[in-house]
PDB file of N, CA and C in Angstrom:
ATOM      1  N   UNK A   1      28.608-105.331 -53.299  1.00  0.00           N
ATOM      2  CA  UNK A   1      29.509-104.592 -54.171  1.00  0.00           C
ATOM      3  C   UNK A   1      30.849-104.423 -53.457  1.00  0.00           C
ATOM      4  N   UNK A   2      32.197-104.850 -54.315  1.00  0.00           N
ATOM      5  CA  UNK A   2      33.339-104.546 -53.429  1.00  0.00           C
ATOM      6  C   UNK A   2      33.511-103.278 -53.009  1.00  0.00           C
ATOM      7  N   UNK A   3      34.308-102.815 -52.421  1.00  0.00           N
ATOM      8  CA  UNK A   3      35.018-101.354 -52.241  1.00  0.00           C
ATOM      9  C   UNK A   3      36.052-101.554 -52.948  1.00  0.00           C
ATOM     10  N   UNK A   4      35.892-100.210 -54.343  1.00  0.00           N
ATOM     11  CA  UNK A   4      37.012-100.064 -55.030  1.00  0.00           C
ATOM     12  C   UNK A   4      38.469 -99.508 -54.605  1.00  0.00           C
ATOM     13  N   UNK A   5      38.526 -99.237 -53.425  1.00  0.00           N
ATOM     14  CA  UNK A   5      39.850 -99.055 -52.379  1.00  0.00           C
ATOM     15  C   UNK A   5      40.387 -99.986 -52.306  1.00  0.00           C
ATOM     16  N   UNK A   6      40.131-101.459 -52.393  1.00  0.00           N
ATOM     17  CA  UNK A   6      40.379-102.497 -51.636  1.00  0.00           C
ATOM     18  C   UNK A   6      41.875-102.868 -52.132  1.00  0.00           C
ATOM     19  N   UNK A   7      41.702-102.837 -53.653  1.00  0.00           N
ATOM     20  CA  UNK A   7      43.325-102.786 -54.404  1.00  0.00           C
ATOM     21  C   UNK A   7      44.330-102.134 -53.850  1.00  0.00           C
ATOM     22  N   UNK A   8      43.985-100.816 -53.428  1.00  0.00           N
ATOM     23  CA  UNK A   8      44.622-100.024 -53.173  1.00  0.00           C
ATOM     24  C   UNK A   8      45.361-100.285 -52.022  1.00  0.00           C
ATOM     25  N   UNK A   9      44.409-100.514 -50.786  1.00  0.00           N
ATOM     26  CA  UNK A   9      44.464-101.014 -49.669  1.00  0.00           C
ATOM     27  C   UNK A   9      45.775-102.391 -49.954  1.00  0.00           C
ATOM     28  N   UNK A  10      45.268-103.330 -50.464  1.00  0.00           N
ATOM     29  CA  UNK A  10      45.834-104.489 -50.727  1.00  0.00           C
ATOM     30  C   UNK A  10      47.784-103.978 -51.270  1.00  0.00           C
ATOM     31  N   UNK A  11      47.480-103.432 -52.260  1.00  0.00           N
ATOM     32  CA  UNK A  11      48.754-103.041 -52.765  1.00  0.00           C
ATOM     33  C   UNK A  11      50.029-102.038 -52.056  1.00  0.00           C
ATOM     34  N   UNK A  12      49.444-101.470 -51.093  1.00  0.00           N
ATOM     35  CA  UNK A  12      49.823-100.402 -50.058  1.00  0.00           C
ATOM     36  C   UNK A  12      50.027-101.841 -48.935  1.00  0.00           C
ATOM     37  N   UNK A  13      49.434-102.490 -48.746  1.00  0.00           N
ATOM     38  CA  UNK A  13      50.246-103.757 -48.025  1.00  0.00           C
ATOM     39  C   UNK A  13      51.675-104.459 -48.049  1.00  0.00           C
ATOM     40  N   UNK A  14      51.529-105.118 -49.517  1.00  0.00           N
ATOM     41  CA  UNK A  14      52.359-105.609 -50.132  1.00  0.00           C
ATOM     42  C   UNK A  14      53.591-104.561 -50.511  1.00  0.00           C
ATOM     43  N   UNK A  15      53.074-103.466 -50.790  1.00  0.00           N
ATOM     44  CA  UNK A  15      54.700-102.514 -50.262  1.00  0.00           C
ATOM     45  C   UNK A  15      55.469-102.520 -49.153  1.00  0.00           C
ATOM     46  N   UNK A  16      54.557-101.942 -48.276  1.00  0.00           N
ATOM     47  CA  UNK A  16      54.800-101.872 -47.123  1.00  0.00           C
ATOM     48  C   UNK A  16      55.920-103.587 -46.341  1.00  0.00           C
ATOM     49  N   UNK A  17      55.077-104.425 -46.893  1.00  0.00           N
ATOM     50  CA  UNK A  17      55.695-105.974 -46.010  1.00  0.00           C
ATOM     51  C   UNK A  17      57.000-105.971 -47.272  1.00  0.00           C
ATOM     52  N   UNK A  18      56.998-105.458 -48.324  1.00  0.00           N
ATOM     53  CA  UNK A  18      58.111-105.915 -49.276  1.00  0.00           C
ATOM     54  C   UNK A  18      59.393-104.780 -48.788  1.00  0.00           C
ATOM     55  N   UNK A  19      59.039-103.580 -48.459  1.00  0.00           N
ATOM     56  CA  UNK A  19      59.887-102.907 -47.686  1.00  0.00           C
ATOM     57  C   UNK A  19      60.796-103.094 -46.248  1.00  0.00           C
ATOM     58  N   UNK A  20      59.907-104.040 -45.552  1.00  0.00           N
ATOM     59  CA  UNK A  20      59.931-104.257 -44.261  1.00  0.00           C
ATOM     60  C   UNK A  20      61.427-105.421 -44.466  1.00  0.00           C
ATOM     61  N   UNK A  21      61.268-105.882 -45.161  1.00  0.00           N
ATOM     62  CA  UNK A  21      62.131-107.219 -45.257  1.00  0.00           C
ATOM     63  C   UNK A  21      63.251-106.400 -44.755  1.00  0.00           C
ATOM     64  N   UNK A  22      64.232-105.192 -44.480  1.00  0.00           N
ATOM     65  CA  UNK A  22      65.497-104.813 -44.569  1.00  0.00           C
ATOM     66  C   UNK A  22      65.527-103.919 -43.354  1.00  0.00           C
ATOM     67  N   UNK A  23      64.032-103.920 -42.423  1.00  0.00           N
ATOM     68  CA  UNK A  23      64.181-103.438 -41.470  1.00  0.00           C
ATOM     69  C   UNK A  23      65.084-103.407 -40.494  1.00  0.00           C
ATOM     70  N   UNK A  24      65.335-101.920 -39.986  1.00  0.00           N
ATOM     71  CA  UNK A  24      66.835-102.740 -39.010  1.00  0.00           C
ATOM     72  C   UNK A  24      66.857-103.289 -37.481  1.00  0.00           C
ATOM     73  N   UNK A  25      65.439-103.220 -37.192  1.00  0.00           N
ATOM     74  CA  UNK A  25      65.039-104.533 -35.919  1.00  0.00           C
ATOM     75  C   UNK A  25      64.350-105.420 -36.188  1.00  0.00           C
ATOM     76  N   UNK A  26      64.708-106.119 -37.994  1.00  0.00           N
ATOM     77  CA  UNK A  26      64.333-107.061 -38.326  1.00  0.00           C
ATOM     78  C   UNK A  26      62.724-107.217 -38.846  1.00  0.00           C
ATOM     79  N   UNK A  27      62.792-108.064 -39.660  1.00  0.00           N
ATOM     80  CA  UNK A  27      61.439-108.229 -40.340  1.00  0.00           C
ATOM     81  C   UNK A  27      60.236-108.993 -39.881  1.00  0.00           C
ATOM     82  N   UNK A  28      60.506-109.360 -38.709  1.00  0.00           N
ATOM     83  CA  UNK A  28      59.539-110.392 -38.061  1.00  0.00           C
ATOM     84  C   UNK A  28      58.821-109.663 -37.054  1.00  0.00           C
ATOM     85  N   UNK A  29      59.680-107.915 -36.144  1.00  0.00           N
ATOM     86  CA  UNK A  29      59.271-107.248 -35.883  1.00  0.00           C
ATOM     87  C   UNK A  29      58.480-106.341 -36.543  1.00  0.00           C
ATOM     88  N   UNK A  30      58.571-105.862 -37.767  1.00  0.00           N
ATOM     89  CA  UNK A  30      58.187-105.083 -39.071  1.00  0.00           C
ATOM     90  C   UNK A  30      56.752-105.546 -39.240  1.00  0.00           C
ATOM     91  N   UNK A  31      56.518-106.996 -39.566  1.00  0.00           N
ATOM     92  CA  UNK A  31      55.748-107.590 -40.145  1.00  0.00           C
ATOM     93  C   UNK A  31      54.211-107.697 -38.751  1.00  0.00           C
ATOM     94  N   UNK A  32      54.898-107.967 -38.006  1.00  0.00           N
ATOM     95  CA  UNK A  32      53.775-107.792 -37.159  1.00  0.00           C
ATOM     96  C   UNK A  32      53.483-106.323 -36.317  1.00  0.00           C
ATOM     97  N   UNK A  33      53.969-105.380 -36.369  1.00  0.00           N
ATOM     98  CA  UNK A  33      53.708-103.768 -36.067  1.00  0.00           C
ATOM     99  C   UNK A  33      52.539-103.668 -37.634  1.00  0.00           C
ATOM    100  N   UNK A  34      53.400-104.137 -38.908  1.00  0.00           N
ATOM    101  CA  UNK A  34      52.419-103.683 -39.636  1.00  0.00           C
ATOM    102  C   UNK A  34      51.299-104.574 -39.994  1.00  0.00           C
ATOM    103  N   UNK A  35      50.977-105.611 -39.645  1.00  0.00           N
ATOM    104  CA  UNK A  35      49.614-106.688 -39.527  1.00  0.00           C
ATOM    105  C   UNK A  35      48.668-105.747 -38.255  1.00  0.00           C
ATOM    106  N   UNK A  36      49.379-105.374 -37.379  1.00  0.00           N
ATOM    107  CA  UNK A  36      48.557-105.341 -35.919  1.00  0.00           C
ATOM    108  C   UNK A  36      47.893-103.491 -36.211  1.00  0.00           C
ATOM    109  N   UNK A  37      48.290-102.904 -37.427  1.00  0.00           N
ATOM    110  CA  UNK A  37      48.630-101.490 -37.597  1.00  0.00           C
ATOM    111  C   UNK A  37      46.941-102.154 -38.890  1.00  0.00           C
ATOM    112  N   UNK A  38      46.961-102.753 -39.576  1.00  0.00           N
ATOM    113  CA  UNK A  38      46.064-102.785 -40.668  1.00  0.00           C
ATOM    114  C   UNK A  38      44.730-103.355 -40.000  1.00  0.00           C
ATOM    115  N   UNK A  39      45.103-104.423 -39.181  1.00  0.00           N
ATOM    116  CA  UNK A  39      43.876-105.509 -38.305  1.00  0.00           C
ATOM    117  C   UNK A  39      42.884-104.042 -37.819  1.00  0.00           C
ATOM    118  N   UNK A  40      43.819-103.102 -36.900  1.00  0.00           N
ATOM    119  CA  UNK A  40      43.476-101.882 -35.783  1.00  0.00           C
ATOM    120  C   UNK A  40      42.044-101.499 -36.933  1.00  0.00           C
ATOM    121  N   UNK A  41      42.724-101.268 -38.440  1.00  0.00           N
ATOM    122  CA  UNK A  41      41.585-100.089 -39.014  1.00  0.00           C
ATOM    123  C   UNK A  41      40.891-101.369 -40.068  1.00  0.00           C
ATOM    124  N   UNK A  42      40.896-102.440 -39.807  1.00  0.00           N
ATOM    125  CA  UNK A  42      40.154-103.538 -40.787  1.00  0.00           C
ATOM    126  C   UNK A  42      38.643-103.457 -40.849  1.00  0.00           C
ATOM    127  N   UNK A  43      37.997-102.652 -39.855  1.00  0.00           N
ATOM    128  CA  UNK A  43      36.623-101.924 -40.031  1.00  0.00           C
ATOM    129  C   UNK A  43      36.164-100.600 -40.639  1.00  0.00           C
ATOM    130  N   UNK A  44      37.160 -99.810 -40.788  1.00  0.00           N
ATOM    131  CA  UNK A  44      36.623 -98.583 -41.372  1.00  0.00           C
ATOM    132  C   UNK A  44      36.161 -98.741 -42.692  1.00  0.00           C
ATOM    133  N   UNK A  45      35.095 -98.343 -42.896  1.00  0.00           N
ATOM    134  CA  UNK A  45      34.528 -98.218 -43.995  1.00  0.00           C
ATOM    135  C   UNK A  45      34.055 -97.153 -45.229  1.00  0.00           C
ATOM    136  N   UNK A  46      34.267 -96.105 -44.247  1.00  0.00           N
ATOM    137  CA  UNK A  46      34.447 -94.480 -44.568  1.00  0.00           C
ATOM    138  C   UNK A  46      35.335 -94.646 -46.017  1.00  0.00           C
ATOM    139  N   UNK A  47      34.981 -94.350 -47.550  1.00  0.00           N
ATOM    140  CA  UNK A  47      35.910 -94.156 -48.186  1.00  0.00           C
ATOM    141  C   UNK A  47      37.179 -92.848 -47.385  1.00  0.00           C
ATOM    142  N   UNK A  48      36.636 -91.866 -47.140  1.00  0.00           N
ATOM    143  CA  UNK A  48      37.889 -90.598 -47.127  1.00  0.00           C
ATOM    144  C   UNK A  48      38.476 -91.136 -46.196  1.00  0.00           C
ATOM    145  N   UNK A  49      38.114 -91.622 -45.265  1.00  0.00           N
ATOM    146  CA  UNK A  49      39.187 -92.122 -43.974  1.00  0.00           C
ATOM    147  C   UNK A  49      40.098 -92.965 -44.594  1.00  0.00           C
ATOM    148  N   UNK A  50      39.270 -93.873 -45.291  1.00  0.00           N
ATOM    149  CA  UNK A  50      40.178 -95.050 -45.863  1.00  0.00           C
ATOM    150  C   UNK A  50      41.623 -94.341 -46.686  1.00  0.00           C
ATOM    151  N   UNK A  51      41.087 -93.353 -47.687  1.00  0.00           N
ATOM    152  CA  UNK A  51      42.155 -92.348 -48.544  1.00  0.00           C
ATOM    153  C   UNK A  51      43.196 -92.038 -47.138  1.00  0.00           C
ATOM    154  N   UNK A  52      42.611 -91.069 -46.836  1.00  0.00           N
ATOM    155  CA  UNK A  52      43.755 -90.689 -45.086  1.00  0.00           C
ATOM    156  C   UNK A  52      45.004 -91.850 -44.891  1.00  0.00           C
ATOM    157  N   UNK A  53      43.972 -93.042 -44.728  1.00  0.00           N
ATOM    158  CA  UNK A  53      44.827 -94.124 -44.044  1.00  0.00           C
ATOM    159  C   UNK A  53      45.795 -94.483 -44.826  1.00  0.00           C
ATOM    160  N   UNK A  54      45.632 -94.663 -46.741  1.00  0.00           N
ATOM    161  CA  UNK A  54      46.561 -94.704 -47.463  1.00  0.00           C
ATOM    162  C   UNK A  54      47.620 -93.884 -47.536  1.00  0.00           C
ATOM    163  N   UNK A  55      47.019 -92.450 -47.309  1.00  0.00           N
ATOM    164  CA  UNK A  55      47.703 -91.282 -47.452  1.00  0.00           C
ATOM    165  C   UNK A  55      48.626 -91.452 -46.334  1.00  0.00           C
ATOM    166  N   UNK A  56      48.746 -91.854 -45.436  1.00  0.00           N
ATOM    167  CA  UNK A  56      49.618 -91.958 -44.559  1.00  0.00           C
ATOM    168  C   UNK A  56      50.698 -93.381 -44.679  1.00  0.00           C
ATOM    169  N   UNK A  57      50.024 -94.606 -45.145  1.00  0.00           N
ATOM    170  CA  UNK A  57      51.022 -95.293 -45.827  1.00  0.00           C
ATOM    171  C   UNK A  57      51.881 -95.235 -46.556  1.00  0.00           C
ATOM    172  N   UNK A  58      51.684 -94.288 -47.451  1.00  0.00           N
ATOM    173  CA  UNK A  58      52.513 -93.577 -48.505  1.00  0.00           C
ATOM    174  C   UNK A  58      53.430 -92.718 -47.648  1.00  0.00           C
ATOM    175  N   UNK A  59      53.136 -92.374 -46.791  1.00  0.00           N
ATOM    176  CA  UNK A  59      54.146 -91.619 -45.982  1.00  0.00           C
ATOM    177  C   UNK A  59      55.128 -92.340 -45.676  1.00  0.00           C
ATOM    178  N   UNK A  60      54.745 -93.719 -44.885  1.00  0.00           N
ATOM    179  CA  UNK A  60      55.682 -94.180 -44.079  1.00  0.00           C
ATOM    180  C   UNK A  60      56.656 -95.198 -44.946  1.00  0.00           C
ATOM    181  N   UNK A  61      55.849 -95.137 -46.440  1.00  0.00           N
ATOM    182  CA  UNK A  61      56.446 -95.741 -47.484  1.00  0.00           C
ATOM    183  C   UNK A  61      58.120 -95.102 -47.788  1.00  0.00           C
ATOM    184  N   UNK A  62      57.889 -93.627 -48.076  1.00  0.00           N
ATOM    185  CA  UNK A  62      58.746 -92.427 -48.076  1.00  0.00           C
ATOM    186  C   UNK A  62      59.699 -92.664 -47.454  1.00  0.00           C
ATOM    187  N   UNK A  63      59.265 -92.618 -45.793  1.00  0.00           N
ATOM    188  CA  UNK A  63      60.486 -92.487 -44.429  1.00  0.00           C
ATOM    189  C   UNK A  63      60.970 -94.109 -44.439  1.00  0.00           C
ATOM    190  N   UNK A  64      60.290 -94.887 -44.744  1.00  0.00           N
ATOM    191  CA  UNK A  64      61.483 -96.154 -44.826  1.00  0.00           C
ATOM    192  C   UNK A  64      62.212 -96.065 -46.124  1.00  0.00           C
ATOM    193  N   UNK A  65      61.757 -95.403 -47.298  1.00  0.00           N
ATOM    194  CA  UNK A  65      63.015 -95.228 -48.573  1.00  0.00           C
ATOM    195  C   UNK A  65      64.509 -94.239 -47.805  1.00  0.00           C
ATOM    196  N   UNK A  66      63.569 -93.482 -46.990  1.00  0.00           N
ATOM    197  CA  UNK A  66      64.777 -92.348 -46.987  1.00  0.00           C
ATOM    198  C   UNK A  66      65.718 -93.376 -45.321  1.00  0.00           C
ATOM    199  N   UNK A  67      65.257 -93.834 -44.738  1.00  0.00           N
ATOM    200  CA  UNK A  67      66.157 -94.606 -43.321  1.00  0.00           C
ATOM    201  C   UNK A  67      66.833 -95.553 -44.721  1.00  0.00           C
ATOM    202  N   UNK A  68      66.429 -96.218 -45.656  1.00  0.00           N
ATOM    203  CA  UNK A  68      67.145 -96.985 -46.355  1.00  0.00           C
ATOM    204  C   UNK A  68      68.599 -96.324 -47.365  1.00  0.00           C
ATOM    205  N   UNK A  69      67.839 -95.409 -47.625  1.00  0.00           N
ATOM    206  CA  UNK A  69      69.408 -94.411 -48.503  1.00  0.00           C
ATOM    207  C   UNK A  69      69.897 -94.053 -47.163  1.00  0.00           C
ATOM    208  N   UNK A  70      69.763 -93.142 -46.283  1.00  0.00           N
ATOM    209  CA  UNK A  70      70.326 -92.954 -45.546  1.00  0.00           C
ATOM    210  C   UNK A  70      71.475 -93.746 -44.662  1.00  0.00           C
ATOM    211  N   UNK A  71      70.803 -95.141 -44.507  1.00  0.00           N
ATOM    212  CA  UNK A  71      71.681 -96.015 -44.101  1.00  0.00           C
ATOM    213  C   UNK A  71      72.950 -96.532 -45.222  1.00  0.00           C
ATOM    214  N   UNK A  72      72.738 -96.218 -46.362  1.00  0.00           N
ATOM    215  CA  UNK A  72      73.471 -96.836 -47.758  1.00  0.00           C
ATOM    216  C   UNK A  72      74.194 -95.996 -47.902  1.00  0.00           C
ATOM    217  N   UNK A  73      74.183 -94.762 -47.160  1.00  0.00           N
ATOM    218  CA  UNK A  73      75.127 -93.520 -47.519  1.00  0.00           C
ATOM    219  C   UNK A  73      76.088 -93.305 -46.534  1.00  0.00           C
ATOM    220  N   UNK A  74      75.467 -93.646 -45.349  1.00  0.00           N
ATOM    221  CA  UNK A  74      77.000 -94.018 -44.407  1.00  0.00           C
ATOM    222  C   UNK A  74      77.323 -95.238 -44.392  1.00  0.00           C
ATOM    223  N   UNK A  75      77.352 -96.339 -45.141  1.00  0.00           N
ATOM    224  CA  UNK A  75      77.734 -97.213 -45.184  1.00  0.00           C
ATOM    225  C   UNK A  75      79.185 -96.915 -46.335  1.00  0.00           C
ATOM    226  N   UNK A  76      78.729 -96.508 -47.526  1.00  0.00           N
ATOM    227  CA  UNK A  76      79.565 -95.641 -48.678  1.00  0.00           C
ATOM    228  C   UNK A  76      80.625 -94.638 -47.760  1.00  0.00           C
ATOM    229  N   UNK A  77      80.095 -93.677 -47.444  1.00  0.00           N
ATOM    230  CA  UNK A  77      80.721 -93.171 -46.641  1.00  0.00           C
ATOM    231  C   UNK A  77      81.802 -93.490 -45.693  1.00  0.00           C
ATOM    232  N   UNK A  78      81.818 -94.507 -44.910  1.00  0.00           N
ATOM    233  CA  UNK A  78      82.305 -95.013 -44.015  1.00  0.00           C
ATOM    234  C   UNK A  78      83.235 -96.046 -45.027  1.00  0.00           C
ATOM    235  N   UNK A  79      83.229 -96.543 -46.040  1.00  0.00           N
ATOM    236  CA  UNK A  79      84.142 -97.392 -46.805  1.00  0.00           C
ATOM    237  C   UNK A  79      84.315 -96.646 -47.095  1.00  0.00           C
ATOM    238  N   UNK A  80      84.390 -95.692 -47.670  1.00  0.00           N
ATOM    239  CA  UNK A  80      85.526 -95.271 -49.130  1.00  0.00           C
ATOM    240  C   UNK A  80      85.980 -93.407 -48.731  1.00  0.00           C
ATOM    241  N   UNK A  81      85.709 -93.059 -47.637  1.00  0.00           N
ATOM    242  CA  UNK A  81      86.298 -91.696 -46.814  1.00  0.00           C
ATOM    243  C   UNK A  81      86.887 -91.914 -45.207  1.00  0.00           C
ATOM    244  N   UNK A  82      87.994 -90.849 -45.364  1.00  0.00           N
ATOM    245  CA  UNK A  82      89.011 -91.021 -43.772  1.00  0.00           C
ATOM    246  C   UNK A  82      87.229 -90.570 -43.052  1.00  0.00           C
ATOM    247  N   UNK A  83      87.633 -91.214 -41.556  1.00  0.00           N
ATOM    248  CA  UNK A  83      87.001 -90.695 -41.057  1.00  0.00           C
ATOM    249  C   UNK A  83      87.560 -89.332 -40.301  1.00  0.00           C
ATOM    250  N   UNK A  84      86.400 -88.638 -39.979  1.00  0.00           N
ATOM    251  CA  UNK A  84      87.008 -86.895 -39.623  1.00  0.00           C
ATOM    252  C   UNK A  84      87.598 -87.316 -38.150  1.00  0.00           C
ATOM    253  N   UNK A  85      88.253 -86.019 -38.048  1.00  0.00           N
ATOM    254  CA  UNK A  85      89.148 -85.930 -36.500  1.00  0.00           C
ATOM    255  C   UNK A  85      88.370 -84.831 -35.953  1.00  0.00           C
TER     256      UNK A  85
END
């Protein structure tokens, strides 16, 4: 019988590597922190752990949206305002 996580799992991947592409030490670094980060827990079998582990993907889903506005806002910033004295 599969584990009905597995989508989940799977799809929490494919965010994660589709996010990574704009990383700012590059995506080739990105891509393998987060392969070597999924391989680490590729045995747990525990549904709730497994939830946890998502639950924390979703986190780091978050903090790369917000390093991404963040970076888009001093970029804006920096074009189109004096800079302060």
């Amino acid at each position: 019988m599969a584990n009905p996580l597995r989508g989940v799992v799977i799809r929490l991947y494919k965010n994660l590597l589709y996010l990574g592409r704009e990383y700012p030490q590059g995506s080739a670094y990105f891509r393998e922190r987060l392969k070597s980060a999924f391989m680490k827990n590729k045995d747990v079998t525990d549904p709730e752990k497994i939830r946890q582990l998502v639950a924390r993907g979703d986190f780091v889903i978050k903090e790369l949206e917000a390093l991404y506005f963040l970076r888009k806002y001093r970029a804006m910033k920096k074009r189109y305002y004096e800079p302060e004295k």
